[in-house]
Protein backbone atom coordinates (compact mmCIF):
# COMPACT_ATOMS: atom_id res chain seq x y z
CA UNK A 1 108.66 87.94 111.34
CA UNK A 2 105.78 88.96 113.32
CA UNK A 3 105.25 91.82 115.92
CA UNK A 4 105.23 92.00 119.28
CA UNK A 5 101.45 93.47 118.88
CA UNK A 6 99.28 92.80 115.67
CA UNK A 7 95.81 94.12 114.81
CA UNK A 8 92.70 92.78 113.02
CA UNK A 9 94.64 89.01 113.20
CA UNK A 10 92.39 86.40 113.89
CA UNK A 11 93.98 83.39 115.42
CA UNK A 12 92.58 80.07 114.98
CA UNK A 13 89.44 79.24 117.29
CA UNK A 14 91.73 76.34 119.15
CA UNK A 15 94.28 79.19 120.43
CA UNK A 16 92.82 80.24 123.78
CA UNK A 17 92.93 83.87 125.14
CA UNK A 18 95.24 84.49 127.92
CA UNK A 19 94.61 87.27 130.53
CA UNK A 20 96.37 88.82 132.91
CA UNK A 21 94.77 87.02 135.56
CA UNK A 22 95.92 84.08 134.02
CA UNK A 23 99.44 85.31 134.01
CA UNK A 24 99.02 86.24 137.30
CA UNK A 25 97.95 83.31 138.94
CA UNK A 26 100.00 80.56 137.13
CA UNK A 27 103.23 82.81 137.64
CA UNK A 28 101.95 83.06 141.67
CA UNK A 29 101.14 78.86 141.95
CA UNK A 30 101.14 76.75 139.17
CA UNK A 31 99.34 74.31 141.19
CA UNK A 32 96.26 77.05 141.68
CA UNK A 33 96.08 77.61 138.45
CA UNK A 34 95.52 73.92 137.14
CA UNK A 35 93.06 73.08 140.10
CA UNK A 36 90.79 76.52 139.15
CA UNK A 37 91.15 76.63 135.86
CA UNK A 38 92.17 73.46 134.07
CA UNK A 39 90.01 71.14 136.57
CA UNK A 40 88.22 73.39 137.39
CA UNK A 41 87.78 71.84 141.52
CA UNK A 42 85.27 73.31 143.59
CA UNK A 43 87.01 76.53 145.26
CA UNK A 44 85.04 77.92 148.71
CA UNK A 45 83.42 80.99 148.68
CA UNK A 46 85.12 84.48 149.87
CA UNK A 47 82.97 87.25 150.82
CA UNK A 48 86.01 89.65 149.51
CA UNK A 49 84.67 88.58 146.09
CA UNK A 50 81.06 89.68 146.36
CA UNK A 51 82.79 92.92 147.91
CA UNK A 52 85.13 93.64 145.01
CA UNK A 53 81.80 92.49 142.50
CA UNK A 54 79.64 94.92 144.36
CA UNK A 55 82.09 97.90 144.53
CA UNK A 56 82.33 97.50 140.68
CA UNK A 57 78.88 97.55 139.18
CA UNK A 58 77.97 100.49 141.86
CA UNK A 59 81.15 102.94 140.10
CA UNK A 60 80.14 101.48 136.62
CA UNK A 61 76.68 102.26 137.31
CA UNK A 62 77.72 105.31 138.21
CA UNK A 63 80.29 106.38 135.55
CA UNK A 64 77.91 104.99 132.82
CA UNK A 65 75.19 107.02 134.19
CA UNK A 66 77.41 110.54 133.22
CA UNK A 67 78.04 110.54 136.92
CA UNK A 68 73.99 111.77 137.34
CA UNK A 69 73.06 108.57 139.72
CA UNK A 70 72.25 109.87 143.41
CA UNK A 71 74.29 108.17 146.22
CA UNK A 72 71.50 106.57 147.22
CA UNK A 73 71.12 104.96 143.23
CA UNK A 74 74.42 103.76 143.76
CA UNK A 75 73.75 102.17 147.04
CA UNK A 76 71.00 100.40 145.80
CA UNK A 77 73.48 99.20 142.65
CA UNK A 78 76.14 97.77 145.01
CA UNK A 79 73.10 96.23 147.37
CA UNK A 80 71.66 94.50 143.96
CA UNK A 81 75.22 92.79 142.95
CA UNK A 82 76.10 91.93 146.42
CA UNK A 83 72.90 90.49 147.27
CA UNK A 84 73.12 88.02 143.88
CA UNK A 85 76.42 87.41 144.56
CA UNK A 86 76.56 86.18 147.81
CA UNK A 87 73.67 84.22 147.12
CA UNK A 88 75.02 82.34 144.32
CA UNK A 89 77.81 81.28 146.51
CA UNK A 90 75.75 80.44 149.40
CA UNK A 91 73.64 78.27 147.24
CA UNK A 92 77.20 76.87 146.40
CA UNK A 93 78.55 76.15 149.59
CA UNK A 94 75.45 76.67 152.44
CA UNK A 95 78.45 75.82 155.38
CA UNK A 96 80.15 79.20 156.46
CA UNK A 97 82.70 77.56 158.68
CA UNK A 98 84.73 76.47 155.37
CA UNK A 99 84.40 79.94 153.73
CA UNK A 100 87.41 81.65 153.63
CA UNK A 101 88.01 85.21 155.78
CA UNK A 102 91.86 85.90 155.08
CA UNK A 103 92.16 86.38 158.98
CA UNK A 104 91.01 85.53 162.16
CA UNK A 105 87.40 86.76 161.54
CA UNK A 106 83.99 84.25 161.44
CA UNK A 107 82.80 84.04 158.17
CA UNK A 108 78.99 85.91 159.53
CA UNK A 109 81.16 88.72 160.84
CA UNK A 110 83.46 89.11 157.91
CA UNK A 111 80.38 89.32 155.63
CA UNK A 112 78.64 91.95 157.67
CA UNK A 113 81.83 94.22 157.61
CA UNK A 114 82.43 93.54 153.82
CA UNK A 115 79.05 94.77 153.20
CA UNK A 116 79.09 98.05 155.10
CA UNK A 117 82.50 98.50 154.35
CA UNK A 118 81.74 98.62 150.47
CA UNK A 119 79.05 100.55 150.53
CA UNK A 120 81.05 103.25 152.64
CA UNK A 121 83.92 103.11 150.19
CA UNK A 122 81.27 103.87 147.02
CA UNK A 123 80.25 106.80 148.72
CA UNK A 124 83.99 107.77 149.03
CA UNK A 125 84.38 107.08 145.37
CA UNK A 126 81.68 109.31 144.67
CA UNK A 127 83.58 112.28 147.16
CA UNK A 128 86.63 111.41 145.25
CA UNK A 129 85.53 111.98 141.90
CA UNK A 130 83.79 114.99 142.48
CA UNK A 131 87.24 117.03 143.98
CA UNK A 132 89.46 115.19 141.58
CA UNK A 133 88.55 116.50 138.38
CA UNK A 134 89.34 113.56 136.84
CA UNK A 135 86.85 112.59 133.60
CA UNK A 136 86.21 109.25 132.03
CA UNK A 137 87.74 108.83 128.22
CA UNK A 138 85.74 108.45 125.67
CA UNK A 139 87.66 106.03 122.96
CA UNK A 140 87.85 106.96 119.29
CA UNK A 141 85.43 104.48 118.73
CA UNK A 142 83.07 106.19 120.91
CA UNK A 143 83.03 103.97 123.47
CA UNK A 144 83.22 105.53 127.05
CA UNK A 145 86.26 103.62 128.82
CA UNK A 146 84.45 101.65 131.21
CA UNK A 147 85.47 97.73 131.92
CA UNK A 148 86.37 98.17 128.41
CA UNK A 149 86.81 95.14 126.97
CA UNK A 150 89.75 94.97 123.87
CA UNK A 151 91.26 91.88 122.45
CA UNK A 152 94.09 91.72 120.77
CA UNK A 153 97.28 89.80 119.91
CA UNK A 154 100.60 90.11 121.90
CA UNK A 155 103.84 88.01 120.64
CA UNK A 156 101.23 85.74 118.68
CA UNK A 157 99.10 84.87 121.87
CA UNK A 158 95.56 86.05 122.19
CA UNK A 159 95.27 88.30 125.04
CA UNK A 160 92.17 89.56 126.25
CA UNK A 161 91.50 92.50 128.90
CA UNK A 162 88.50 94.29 130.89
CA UNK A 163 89.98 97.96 131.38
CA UNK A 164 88.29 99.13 134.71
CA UNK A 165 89.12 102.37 133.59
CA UNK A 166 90.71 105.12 131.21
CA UNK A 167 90.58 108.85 132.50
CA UNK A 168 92.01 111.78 132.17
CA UNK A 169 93.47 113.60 135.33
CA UNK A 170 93.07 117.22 135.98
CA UNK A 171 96.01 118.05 133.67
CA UNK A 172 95.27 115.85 130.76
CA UNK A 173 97.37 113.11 131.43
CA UNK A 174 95.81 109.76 129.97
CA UNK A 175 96.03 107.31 133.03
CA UNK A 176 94.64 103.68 132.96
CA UNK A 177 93.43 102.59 136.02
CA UNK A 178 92.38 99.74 138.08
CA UNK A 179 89.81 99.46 140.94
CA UNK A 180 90.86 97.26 143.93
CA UNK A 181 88.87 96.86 146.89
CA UNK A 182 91.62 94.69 148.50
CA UNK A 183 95.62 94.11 149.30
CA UNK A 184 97.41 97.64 148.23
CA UNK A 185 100.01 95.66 146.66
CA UNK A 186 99.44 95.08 143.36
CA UNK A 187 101.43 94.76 139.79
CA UNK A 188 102.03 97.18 137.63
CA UNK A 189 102.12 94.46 135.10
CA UNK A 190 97.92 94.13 135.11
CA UNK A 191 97.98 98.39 134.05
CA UNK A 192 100.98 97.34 131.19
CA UNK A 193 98.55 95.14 129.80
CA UNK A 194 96.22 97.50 129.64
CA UNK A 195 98.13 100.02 128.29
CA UNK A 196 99.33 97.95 125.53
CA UNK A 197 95.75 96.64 124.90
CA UNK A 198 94.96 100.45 123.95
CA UNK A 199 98.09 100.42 121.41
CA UNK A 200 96.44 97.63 120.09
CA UNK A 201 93.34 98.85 119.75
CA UNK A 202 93.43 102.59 119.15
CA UNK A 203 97.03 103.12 118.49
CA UNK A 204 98.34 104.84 121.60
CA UNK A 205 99.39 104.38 125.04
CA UNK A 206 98.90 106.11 127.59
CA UNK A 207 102.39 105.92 129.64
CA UNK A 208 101.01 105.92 133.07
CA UNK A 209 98.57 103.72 135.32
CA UNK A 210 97.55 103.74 139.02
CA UNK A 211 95.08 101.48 141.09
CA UNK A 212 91.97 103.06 142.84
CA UNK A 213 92.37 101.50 146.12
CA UNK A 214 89.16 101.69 148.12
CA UNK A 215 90.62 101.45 151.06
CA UNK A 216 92.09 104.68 151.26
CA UNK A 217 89.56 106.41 149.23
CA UNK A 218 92.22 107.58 146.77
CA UNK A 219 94.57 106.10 143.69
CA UNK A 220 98.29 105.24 144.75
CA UNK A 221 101.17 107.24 142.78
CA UNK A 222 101.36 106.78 139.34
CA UNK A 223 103.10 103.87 137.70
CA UNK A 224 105.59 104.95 134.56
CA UNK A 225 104.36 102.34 131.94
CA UNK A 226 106.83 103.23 129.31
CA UNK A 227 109.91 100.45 130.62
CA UNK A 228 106.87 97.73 129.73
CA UNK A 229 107.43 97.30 126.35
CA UNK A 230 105.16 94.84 123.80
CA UNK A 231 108.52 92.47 123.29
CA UNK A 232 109.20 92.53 127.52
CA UNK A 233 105.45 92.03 127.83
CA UNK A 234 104.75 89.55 125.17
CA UNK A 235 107.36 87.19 126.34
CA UNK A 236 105.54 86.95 129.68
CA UNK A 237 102.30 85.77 127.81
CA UNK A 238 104.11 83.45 126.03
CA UNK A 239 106.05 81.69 128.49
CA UNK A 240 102.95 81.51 130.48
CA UNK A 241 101.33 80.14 127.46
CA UNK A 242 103.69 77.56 126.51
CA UNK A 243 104.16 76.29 130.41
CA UNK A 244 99.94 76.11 130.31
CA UNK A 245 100.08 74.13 126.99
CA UNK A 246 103.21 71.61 128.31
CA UNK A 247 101.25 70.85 131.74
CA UNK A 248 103.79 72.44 134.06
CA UNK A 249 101.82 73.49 137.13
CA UNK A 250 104.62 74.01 139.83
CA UNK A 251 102.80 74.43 143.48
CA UNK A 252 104.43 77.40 145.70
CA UNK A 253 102.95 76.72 149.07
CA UNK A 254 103.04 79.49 151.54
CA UNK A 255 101.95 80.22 155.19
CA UNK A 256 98.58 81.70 153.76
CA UNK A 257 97.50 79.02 151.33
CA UNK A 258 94.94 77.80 154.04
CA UNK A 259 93.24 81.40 154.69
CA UNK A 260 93.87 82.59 151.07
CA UNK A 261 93.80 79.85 148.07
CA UNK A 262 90.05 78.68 147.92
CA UNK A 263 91.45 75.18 146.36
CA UNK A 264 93.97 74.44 149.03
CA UNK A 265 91.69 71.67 150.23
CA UNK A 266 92.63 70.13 146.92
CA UNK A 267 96.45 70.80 146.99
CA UNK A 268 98.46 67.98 147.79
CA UNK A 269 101.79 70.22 148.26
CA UNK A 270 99.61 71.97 151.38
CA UNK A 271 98.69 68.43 153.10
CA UNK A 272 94.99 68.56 150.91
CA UNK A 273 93.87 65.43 149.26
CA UNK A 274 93.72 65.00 145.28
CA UNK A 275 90.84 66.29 143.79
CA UNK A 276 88.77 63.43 141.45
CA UNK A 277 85.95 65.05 139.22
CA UNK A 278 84.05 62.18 139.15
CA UNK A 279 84.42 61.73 142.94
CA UNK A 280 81.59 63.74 144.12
């Protein structure tokens, strides 16, 4: 019997690689998931994307760099990524009535504020990281761990994962961490699959995870990673694969589907109409 984890197993080329996003957003609204990702329907733009985008190349920039990049470098990083993000999805969708805000704000406005917002939050990163003494690890396999990318196989399903970050705090703990420029909610479920990602790859865990929230400039408390086991874990993945597989895409419609869900339009359980590729 196989596993709960296996290494160096390749899987057929048909199986297709689950993520935690995946998991995330088929276990939030089935419905979601098969309009983004199965037929694929045109979803409206957010300017909370091109923030979180943005935020992320200006630390990577800066992490990559040995932490050597000047404030203003990293500026100029976060101004590069925004500026061909937002782009691409005004070329997408030109109208910024329909784009989405999460709240009461115009789209114009809520781009502004996103923009100076994230640039004021990489310069916080920057303030963090220098009182922290916190350092980036470097993997066995040299690799600095940096949206470090490890696929690997979890209860037989393909499972693959972009690490935002490994470091080690100021007492040599191992933490794996996420960077969210958003809602300070967030699952300790995402760092689990992480963490099992490095047992995968490198043959340890490291116990313990946190998110980097940007709003308030500093990570939340420490998530104990031990309780999410490979077997717990696994089974997740593979329900989630198996309901993907069968077609079951149950909707859960709530009061922010409208202001949140760029596909509501589409969603029938919301009062949207069905979406027909060949329609437009």
């Amino acid at each position: 019997m196989c596993g709960p984890i296996r290494r160096g197993f390749r899987l057929p080329e048909q199986r297709k690689r689950r993520s935690y996003s995946q998991l995330k957003s088929w276990a939030s609204c089935g419905k979601a998931y098969e309009l983004e990702r199965v037929v694929k329907a045109p979803s409206r733009p957010a300017a909370w994307f091109s923030h979180g985008t943005a935020f992320h190349a200006a630390v990577e920039a800066y992490e990559r760099s040995q932490r050597r990049l000047s404030p203003d470098e990293c500026i100029a990083a976060f101004e590069a990524a925004w500026a061909e993000s937002i782009m691409r999805d005004y070329e997408r969708q030109p109208d910024l009535s329909v784009w989405m805000t999460g709240g009461r704000r115009k789209p114009e406005t809520d781009i502004e504020t996103r923009y100076a917002e994230g640039k004021s939050q990489v310069l916080a990163y920057l303030d963090y990281v220098s009182e922290s003494g916190e350092t980036i690890w470097t993997a066995p396999d040299g690799r600095l761990a940096i949206e470090l990318e490890i696929q690997f196989v979890l209860s037989d399903i393909p499972v693959i994962v972009y690490i935002d970050q490994v470091i080690i705090t100021s007492n040599g703990r191992l933490v794996v961490r996420d960077l969210k420029t958003g809602s300070s909610y967030n699952s300790p479920l995402q760092l689990a699959t992480y963490d099992l990602a490095l047992e995968a790859e490198y043959g340890l865990r490291a116990g313990w995870g946190d998110f980097w929230l940007a709003k308030k400039s500093k990570p939340d408390n420490p998530v104990d990673l031990h309780p999410y086991t490979a077997e717990r874990v696994g089974a997740w993945y593979a329900q989630m694969d198996a309901g993907v597989s069968a077609g079951i895409y149950v909707p859960s419609p709530t009061d922010r589907c409208r202001n949140m869900c760029g596909v509501s339009q589409w969603c029938t359980a919301v009062g949207g109409v069905d979406y027909y590729p060949n329609s437009l």
